[in-house]
Structure formats: C-alpha cells, structure tokens
ModelCIF file with pLDDT and N, C-alpha, C, O atoms, coordinates in Angstrom:
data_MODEL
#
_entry.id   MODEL 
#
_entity.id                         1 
_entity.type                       polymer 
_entity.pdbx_number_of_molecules   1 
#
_entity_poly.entity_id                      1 
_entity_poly.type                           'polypeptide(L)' 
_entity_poly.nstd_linkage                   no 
_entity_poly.nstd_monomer                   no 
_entity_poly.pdbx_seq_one_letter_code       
;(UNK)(UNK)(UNK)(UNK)(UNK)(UNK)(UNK)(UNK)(UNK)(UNK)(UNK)(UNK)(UNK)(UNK)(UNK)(UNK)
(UNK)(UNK)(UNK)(UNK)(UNK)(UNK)(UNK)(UNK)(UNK)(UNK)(UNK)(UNK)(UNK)(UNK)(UNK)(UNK)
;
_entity_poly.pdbx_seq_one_letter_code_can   XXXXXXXXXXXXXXXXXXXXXXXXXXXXXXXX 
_entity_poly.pdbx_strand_id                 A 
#
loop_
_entity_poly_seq.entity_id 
_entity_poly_seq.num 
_entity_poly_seq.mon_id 
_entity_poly_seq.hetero 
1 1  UNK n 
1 2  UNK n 
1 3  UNK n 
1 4  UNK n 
1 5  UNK n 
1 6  UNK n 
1 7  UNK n 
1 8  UNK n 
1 9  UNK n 
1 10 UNK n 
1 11 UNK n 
1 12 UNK n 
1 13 UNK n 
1 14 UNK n 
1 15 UNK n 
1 16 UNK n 
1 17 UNK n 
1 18 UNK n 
1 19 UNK n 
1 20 UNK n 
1 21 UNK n 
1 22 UNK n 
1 23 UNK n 
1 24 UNK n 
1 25 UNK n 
1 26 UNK n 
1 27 UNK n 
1 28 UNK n 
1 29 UNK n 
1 30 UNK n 
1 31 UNK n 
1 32 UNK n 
#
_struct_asym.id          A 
_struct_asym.entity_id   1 
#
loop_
_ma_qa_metric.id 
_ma_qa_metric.mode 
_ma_qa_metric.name 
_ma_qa_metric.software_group_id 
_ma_qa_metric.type 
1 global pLDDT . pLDDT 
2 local  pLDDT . pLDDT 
#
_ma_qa_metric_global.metric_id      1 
_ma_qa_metric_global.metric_value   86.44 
_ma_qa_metric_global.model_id       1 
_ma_qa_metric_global.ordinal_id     1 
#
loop_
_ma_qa_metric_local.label_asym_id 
_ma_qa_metric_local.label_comp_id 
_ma_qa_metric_local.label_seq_id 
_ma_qa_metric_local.metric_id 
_ma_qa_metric_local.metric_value 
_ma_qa_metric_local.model_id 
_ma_qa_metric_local.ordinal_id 
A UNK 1  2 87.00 1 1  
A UNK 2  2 88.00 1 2  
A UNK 3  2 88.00 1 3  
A UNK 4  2 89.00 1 4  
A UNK 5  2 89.00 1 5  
A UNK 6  2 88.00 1 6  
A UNK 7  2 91.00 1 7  
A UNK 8  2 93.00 1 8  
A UNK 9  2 89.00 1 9  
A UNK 10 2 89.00 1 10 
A UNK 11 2 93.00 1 11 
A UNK 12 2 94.00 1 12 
A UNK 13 2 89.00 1 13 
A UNK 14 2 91.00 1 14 
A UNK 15 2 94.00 1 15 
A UNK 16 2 92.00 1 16 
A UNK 17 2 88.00 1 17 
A UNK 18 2 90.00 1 18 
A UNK 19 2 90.00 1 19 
A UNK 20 2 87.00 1 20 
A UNK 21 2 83.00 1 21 
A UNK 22 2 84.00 1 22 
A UNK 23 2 81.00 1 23 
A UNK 24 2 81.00 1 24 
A UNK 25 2 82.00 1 25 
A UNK 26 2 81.00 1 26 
A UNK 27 2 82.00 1 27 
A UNK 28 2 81.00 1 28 
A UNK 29 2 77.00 1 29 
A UNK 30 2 79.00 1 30 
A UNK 31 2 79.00 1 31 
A UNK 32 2 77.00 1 32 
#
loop_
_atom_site.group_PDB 
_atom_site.id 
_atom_site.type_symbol 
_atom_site.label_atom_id 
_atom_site.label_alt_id 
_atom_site.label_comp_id 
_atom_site.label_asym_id 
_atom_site.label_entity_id 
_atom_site.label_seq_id 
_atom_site.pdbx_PDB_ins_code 
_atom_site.Cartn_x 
_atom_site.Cartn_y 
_atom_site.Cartn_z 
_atom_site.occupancy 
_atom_site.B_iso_or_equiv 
_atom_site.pdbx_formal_charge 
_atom_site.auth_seq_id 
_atom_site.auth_comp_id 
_atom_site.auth_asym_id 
_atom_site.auth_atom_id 
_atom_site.pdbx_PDB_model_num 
ATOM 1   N N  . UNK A 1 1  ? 17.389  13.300  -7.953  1.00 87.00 ? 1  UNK A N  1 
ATOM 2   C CA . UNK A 1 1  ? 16.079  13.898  -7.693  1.00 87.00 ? 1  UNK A CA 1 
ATOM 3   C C  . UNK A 1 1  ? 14.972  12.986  -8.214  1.00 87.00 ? 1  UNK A C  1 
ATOM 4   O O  . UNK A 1 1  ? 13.904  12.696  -7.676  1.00 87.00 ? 1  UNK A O  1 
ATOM 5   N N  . UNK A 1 2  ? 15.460  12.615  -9.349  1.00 88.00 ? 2  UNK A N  1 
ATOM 6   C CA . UNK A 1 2  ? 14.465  11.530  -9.921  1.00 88.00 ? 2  UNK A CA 1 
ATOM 7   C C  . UNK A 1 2  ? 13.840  10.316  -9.509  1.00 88.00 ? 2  UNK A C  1 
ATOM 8   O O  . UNK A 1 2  ? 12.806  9.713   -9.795  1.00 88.00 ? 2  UNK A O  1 
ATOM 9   N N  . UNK A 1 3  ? 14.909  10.140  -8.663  1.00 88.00 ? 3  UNK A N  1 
ATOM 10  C CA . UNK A 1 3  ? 15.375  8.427   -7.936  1.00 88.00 ? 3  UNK A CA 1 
ATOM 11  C C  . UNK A 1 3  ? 14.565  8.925   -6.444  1.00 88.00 ? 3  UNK A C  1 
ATOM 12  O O  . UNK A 1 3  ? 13.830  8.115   -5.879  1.00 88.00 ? 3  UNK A O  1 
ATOM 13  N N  . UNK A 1 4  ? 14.735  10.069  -5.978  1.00 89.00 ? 4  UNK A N  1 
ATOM 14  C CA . UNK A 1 4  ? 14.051  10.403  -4.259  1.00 89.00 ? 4  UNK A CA 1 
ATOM 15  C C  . UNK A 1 4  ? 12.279  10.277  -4.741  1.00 89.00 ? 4  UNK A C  1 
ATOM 16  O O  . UNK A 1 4  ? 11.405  9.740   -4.061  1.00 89.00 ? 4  UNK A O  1 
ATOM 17  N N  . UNK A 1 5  ? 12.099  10.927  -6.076  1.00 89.00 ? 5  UNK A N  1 
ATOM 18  C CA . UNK A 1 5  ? 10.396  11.295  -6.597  1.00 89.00 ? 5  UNK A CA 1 
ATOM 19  C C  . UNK A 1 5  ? 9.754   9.638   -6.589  1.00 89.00 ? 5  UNK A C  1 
ATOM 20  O O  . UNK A 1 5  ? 8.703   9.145   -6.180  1.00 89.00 ? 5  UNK A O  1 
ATOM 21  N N  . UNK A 1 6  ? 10.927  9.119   -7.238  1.00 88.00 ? 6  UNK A N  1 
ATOM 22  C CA . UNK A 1 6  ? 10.097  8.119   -7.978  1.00 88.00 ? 6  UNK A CA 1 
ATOM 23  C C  . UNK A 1 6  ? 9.948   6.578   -6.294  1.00 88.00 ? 6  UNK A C  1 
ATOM 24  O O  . UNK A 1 6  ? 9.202   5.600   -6.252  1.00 88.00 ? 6  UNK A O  1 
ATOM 25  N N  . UNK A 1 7  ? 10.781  6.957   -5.453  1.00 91.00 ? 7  UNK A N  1 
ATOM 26  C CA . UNK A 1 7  ? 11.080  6.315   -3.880  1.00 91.00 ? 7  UNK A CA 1 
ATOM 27  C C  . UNK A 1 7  ? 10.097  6.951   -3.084  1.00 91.00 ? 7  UNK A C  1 
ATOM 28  O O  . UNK A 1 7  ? 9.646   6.239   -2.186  1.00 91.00 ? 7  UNK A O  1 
ATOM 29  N N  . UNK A 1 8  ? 9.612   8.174   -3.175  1.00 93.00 ? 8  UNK A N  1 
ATOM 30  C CA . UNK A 1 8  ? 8.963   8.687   -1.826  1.00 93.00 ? 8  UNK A CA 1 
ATOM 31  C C  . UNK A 1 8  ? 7.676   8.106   -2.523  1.00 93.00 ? 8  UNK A C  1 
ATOM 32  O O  . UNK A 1 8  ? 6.836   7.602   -1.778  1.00 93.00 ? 8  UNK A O  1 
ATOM 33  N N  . UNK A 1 9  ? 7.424   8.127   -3.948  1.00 89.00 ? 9  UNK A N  1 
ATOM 34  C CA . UNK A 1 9  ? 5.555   7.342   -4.557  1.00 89.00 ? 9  UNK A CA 1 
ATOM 35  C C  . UNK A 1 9  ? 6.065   6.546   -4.120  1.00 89.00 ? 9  UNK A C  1 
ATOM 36  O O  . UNK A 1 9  ? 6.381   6.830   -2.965  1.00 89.00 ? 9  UNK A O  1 
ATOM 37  N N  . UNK A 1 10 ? 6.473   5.252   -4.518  1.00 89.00 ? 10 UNK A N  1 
ATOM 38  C CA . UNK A 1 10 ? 6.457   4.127   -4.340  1.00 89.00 ? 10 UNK A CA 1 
ATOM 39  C C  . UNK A 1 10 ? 6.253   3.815   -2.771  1.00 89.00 ? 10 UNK A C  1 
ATOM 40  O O  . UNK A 1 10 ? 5.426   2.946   -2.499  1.00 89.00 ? 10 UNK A O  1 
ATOM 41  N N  . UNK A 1 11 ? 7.179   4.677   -1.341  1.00 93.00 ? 11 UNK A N  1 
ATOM 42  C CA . UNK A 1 11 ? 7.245   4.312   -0.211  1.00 93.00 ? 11 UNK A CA 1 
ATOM 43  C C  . UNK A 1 11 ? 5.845   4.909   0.026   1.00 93.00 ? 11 UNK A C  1 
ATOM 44  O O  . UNK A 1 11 ? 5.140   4.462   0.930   1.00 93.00 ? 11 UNK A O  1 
ATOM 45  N N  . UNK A 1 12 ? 5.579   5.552   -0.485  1.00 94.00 ? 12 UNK A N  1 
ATOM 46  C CA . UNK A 1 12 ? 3.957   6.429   -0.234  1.00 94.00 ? 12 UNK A CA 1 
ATOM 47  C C  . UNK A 1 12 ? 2.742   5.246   -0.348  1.00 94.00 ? 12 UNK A C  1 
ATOM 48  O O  . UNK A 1 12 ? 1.928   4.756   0.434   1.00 94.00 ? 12 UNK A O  1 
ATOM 49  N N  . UNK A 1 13 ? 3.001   5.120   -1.400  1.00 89.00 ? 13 UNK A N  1 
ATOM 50  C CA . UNK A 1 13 ? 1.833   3.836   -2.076  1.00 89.00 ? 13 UNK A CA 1 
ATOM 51  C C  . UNK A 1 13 ? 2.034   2.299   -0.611  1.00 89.00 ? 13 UNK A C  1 
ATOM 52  O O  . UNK A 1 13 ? 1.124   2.015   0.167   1.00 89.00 ? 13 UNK A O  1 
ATOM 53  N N  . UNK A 1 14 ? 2.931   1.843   -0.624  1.00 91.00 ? 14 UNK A N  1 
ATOM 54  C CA . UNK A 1 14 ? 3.489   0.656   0.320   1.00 91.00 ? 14 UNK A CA 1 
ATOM 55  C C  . UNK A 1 14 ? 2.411   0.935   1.912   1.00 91.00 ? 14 UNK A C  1 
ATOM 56  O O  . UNK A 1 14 ? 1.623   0.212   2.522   1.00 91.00 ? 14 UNK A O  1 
ATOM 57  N N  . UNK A 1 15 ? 2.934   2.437   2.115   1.00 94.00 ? 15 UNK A N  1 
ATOM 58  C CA . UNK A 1 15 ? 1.832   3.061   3.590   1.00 94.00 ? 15 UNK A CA 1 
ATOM 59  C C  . UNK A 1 15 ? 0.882   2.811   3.316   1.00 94.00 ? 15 UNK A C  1 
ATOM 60  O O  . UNK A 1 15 ? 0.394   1.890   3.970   1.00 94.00 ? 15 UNK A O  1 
ATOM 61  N N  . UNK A 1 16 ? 0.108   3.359   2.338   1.00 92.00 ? 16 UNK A N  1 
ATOM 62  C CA . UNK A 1 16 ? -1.170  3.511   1.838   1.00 92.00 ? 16 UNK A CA 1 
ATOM 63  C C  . UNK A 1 16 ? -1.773  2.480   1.957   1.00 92.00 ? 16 UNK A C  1 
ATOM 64  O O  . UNK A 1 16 ? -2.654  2.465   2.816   1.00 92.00 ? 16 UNK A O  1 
ATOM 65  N N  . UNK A 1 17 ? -1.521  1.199   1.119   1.00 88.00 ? 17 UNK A N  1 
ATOM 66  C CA . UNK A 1 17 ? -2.009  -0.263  0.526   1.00 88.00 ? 17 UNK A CA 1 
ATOM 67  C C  . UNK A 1 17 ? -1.939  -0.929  2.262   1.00 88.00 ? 17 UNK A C  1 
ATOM 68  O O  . UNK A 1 17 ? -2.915  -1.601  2.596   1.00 88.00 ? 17 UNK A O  1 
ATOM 69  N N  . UNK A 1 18 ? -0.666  -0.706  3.436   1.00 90.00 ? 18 UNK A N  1 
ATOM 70  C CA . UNK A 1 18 ? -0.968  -1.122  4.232   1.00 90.00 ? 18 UNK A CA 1 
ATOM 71  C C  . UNK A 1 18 ? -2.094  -0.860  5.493   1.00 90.00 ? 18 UNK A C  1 
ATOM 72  O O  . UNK A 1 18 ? -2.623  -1.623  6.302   1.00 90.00 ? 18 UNK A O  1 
ATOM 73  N N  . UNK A 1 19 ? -2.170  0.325   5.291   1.00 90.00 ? 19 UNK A N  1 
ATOM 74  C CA . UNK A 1 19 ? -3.415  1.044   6.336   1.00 90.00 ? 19 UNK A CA 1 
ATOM 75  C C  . UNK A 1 19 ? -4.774  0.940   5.200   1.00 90.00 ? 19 UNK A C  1 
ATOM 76  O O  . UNK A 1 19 ? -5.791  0.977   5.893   1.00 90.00 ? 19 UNK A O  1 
ATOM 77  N N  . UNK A 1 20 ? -5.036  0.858   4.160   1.00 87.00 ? 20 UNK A N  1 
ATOM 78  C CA . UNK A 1 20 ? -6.166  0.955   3.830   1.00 87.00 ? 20 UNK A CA 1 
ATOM 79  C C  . UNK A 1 20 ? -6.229  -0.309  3.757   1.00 87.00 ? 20 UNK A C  1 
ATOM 80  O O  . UNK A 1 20 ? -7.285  -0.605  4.317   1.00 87.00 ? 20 UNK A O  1 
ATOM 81  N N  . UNK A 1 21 ? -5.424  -1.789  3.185   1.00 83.00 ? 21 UNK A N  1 
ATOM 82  C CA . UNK A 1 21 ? -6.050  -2.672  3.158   1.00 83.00 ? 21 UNK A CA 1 
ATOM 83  C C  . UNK A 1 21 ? -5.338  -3.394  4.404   1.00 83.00 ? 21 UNK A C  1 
ATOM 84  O O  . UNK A 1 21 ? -5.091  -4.576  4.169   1.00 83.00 ? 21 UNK A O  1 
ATOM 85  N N  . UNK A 1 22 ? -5.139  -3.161  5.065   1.00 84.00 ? 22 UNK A N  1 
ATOM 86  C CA . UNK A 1 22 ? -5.203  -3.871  6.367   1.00 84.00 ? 22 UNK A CA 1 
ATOM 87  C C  . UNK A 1 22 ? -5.700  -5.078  6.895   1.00 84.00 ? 22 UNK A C  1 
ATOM 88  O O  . UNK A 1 22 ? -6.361  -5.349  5.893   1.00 84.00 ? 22 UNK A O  1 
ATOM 89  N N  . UNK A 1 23 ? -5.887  -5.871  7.529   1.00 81.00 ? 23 UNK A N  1 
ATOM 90  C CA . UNK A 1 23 ? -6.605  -6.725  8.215   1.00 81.00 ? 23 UNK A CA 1 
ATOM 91  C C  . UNK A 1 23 ? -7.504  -6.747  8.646   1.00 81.00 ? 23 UNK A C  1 
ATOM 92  O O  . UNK A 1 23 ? -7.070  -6.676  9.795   1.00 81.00 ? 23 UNK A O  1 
ATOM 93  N N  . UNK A 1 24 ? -8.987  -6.805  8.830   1.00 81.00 ? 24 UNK A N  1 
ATOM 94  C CA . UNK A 1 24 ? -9.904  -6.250  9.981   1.00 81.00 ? 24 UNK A CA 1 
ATOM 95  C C  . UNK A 1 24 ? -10.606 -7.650  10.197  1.00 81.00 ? 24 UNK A C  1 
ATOM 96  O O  . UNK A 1 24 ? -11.402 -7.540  11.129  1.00 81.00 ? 24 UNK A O  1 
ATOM 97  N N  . UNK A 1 25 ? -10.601 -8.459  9.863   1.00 82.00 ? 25 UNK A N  1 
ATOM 98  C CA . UNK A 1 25 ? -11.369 -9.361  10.501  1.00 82.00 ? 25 UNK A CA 1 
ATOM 99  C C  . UNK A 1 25 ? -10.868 -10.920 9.607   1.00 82.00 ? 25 UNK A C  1 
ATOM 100 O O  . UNK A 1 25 ? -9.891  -11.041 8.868   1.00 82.00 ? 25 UNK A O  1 
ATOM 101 N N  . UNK A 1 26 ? -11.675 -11.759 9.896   1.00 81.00 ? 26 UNK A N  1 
ATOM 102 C CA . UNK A 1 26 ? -11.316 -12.714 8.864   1.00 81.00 ? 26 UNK A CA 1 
ATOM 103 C C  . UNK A 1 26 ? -12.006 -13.644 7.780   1.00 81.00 ? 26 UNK A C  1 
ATOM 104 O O  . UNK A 1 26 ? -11.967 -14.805 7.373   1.00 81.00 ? 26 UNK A O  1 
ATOM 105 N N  . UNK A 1 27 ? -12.670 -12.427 7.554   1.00 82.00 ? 27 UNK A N  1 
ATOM 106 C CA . UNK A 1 27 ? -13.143 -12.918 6.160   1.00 82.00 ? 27 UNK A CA 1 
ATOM 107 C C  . UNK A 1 27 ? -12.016 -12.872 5.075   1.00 82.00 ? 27 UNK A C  1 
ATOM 108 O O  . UNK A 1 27 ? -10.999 -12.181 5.004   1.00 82.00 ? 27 UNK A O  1 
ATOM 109 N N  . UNK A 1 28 ? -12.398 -13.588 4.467   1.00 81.00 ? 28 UNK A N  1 
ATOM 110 C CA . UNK A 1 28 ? -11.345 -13.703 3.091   1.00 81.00 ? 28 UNK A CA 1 
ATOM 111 C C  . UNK A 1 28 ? -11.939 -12.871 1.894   1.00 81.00 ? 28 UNK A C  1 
ATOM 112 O O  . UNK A 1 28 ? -13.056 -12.986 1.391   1.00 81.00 ? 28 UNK A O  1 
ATOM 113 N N  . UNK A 1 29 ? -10.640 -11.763 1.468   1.00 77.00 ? 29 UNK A N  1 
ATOM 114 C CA . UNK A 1 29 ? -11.230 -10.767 0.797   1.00 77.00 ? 29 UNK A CA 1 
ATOM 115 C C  . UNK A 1 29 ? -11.470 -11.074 -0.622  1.00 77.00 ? 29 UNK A C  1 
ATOM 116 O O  . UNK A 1 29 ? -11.175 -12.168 -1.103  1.00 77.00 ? 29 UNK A O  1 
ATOM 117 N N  . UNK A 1 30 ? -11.885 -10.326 -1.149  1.00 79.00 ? 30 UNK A N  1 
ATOM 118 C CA . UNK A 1 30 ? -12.127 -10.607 -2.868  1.00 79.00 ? 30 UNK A CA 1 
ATOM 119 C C  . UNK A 1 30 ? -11.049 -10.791 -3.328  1.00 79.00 ? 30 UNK A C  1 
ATOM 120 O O  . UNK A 1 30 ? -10.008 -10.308 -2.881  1.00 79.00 ? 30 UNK A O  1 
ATOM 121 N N  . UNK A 1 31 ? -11.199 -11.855 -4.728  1.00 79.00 ? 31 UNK A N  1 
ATOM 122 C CA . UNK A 1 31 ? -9.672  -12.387 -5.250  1.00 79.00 ? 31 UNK A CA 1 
ATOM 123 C C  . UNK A 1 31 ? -9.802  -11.846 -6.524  1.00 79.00 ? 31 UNK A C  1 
ATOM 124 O O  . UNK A 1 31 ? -10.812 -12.211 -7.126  1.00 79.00 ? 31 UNK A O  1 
ATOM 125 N N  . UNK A 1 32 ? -9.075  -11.092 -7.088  1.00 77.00 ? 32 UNK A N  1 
ATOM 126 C CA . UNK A 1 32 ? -9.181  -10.588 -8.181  1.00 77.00 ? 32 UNK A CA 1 
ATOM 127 C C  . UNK A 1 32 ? -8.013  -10.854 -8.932  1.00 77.00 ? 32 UNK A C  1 
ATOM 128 O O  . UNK A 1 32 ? -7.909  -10.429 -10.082 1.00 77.00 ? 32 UNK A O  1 
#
C-alpha cells in the first residue's frame, strides 16, 4: 500500500512537471 501511495505521487508529479512545463516555444527557460 505504501509502495502504490508513494508510485501514484511520484507518477502524479512526472504528468504534472510534463504538461505544466512543457515546451511552448523556444525561448530558453530560466536556469535555476
């Protein structure tokens, strides 16, 4: 149960980071 909680954040976060930071053009983004 621990191992599905701690897999569905992590696969959650992976979606997330890819649709919000996405590609949109080509500027080069901030380097932090």
């Amino acid at each position: 149960v621990a191992a599905f909680a701690v897999g569905i954040l992590v696969w959650g976060l992976i979606l997330w980071a890819m649709v919000a930071y996405r590609k949109r053009n080509d500027e080069l983004p901030k380097q932090t």
